[in-house]
C-alpha atoms as a PDB file:
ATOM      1  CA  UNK A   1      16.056  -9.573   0.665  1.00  0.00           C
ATOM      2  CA  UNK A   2      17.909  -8.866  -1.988  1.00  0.00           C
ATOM      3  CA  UNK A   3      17.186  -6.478  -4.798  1.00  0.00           C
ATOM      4  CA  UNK A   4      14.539  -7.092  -7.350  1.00  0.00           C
ATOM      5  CA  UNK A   5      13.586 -10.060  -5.761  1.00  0.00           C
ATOM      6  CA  UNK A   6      10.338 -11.989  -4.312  1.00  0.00           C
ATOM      7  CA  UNK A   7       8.956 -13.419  -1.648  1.00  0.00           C
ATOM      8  CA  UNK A   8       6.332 -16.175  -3.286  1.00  0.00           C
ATOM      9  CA  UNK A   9       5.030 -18.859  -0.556  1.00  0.00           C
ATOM     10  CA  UNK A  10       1.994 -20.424  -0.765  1.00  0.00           C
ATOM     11  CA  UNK A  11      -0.479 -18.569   1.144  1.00  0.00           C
ATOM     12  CA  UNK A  12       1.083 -15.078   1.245  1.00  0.00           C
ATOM     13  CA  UNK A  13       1.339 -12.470  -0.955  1.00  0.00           C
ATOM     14  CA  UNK A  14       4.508 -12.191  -2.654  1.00  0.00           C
ATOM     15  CA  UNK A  15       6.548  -9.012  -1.570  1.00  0.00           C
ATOM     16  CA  UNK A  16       8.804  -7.544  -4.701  1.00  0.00           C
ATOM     17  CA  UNK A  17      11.651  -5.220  -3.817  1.00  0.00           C
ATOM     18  CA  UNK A  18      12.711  -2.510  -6.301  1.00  0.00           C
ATOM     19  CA  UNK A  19      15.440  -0.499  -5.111  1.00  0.00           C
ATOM     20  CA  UNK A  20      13.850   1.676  -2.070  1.00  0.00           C
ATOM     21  CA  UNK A  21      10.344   0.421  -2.792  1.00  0.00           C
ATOM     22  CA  UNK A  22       8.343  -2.687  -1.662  1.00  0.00           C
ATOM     23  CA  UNK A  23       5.680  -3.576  -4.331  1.00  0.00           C
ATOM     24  CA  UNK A  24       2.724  -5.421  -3.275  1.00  0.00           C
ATOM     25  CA  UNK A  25       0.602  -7.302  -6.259  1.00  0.00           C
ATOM     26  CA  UNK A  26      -2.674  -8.120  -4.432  1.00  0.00           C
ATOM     27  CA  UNK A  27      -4.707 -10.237  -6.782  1.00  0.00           C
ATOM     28  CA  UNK A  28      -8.171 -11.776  -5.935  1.00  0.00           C
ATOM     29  CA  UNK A  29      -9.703 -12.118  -2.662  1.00  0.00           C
ATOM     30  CA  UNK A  30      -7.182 -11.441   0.286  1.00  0.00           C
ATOM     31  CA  UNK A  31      -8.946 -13.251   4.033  1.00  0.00           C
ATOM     32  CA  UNK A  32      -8.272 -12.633   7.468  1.00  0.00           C
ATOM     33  CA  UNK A  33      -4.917 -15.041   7.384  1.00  0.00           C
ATOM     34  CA  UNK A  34      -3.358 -13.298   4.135  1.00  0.00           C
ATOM     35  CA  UNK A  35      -4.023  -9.826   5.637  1.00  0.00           C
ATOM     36  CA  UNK A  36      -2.040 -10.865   8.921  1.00  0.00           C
ATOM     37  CA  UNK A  37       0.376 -12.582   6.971  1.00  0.00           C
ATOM     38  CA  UNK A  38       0.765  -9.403   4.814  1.00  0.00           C
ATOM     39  CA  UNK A  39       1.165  -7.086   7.344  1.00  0.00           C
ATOM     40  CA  UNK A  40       3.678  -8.905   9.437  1.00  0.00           C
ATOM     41  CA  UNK A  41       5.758  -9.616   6.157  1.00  0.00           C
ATOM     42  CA  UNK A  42       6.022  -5.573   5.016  1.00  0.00           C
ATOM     43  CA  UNK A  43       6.373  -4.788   8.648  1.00  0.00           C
ATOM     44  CA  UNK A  44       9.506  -7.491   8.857  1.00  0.00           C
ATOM     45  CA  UNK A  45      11.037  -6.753   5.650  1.00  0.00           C
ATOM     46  CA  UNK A  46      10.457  -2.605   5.991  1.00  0.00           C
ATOM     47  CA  UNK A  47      12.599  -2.960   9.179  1.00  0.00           C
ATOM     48  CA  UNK A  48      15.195  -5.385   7.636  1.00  0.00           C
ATOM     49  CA  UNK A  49      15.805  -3.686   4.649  1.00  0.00           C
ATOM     50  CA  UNK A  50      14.870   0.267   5.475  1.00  0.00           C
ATOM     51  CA  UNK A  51      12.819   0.833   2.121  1.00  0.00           C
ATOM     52  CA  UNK A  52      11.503   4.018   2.010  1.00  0.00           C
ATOM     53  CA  UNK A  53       8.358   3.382   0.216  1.00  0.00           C
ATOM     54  CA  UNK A  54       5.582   0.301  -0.585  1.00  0.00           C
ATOM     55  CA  UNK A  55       3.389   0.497  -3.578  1.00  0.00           C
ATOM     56  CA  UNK A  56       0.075  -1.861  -3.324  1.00  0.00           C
ATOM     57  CA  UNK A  57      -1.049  -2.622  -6.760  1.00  0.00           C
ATOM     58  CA  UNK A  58      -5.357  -3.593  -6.060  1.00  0.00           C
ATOM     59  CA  UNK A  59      -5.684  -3.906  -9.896  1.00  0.00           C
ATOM     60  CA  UNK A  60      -6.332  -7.207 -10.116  1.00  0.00           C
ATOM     61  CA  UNK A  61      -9.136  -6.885  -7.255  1.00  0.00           C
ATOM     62  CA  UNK A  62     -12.730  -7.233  -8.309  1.00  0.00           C
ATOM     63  CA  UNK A  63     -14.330  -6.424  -5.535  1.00  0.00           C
ATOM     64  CA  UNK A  64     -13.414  -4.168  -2.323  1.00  0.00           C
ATOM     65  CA  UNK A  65     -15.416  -4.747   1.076  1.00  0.00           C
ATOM     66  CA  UNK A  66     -14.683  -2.613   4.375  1.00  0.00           C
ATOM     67  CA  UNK A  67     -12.590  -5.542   5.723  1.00  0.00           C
ATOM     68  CA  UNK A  68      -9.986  -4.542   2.437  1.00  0.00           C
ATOM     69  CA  UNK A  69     -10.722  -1.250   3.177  1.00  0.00           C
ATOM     70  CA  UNK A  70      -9.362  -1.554   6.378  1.00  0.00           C
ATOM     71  CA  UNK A  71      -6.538  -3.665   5.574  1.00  0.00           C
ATOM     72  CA  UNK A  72      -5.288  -0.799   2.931  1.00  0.00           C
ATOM     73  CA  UNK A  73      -5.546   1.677   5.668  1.00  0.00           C
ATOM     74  CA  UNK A  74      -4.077  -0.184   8.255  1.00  0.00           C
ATOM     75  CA  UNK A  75      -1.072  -1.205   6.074  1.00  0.00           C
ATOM     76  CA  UNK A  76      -0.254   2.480   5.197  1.00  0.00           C
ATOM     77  CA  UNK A  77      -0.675   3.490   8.713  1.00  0.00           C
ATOM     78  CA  UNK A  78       1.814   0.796  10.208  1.00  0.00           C
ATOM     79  CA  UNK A  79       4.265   1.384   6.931  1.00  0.00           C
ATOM     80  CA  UNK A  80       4.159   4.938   8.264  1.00  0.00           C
ATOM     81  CA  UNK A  81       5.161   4.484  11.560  1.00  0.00           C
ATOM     82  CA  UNK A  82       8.303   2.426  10.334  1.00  0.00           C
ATOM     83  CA  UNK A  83       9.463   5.457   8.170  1.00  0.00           C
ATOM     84  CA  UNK A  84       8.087   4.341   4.506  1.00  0.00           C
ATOM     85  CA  UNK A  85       5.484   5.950   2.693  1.00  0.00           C
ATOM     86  CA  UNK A  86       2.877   4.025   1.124  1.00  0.00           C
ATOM     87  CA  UNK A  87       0.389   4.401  -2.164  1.00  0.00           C
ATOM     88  CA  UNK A  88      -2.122   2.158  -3.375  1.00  0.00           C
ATOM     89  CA  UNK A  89      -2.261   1.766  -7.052  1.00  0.00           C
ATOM     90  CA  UNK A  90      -4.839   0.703 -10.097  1.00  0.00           C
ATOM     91  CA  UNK A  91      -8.096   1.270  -8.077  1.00  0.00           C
ATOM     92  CA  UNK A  92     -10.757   0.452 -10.812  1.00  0.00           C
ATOM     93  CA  UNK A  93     -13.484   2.923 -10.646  1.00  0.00           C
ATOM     94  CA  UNK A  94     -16.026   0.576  -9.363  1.00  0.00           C
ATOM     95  CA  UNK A  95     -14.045   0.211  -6.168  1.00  0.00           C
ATOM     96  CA  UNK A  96     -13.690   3.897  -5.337  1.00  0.00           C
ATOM     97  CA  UNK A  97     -17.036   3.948  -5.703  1.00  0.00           C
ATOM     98  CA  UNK A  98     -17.918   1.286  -3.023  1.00  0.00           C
ATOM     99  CA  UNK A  99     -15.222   2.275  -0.708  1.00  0.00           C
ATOM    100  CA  UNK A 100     -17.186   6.001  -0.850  1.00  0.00           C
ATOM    101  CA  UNK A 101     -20.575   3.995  -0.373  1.00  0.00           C
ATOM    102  CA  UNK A 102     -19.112   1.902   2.213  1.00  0.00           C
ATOM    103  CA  UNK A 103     -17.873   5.429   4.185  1.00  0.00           C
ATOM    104  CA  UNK A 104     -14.578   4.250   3.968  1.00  0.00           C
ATOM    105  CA  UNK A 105     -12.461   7.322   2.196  1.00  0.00           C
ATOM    106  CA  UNK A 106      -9.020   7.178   3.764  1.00  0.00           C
ATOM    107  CA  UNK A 107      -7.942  10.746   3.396  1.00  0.00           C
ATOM    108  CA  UNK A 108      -4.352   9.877   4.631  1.00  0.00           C
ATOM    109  CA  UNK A 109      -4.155   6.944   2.357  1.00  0.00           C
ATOM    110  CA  UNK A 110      -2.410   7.668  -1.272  1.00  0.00           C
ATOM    111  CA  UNK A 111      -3.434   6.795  -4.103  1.00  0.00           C
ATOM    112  CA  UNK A 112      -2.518   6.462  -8.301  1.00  0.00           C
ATOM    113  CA  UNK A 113      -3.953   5.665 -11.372  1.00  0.00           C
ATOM    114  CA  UNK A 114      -0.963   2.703 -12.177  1.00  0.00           C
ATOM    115  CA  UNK A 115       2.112   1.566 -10.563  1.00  0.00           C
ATOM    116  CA  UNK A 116       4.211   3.463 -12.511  1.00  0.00           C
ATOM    117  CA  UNK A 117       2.677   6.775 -10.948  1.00  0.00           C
ATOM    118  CA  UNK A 118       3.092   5.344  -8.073  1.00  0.00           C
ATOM    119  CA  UNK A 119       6.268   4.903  -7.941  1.00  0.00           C
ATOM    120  CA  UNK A 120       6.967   8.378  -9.319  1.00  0.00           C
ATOM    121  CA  UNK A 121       4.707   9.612  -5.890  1.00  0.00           C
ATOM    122  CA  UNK A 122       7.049   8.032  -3.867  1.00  0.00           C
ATOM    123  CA  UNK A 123      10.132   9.610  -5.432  1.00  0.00           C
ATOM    124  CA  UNK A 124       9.054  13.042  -5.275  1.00  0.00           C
ATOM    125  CA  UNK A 125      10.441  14.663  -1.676  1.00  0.00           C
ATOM    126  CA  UNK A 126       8.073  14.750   1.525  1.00  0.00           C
ATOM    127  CA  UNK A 127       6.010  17.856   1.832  1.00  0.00           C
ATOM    128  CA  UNK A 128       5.124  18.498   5.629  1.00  0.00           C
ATOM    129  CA  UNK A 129       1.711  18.631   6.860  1.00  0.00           C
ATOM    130  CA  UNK A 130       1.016  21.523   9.268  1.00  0.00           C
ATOM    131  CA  UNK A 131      -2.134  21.486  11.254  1.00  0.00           C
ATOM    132  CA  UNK A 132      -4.979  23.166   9.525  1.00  0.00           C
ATOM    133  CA  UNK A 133      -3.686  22.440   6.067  1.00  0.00           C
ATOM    134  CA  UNK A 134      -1.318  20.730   3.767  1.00  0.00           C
ATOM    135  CA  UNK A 135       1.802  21.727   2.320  1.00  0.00           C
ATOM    136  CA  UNK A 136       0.872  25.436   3.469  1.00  0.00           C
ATOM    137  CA  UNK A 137       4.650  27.171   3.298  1.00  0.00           C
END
């Protein structure tokens, strides 16, 4: 995949790379299939192209259930394991609520306000975790 460009195929969610970073535009409701689909296709393209980072942009979703939840989670934790860091952008307020009704809080997962500070997350250098704390020097 080249750079700057997309993945669009009826069915999937389209996959934008810019420069190191995958950017993922979920907009709507995303099933079982998509989710798969999704997965697989970072997963793929991650390995192909060694990106160091994937943004998820959720604001276009209305609604978040613990099956999206999941899928968020999931997706940062395999994205992980194949070297690339990921942060989910443009959570509306409504769905951080639900997600904290639901249970579902994801204190691995990343998150920003827009894309943009996203993308500036992912830039900045990796600060190790030590057990017991974060970023303790």
């Amino acid at each position: 995949m080249s750079e700057h460009s997309a993945r669009p195929v009826a069915g999937h969610v389209p996959v934008l790379r810019l420069g190191d970073v995958l950017l993922v535009t979920l907009q709507g409701d995303l099933h079982d299939g998509m989710a798969s689909q999704l997965q697989q296709d970072l997963a793929e393209t991650i390995a192909a192209s060694r990106v160091t980072g994937v943004v998820i942009d959720i604001s276009g979703v209305e609604i978040v259930d613990s099956f999206l939840g999941r899928v968020l989670a999931e997706t940062a934790a395999q994205t992980e394991l194949l070297a690339a860091r990921t942060v989910v952008a443009g959570m509306r307020p409504a769905v951080a609520i639900t997600l904290v009704e639901l249970g579902l809080t994801f204190p691995e997962l990343r998150t920003a306000l827009t894309t943009e500070a996203a993308l500036e997350l992912l830039a900045q250098p990796i600060v190790a975790r030590r057990p017991g704390g974060e970023g303790r020097p």
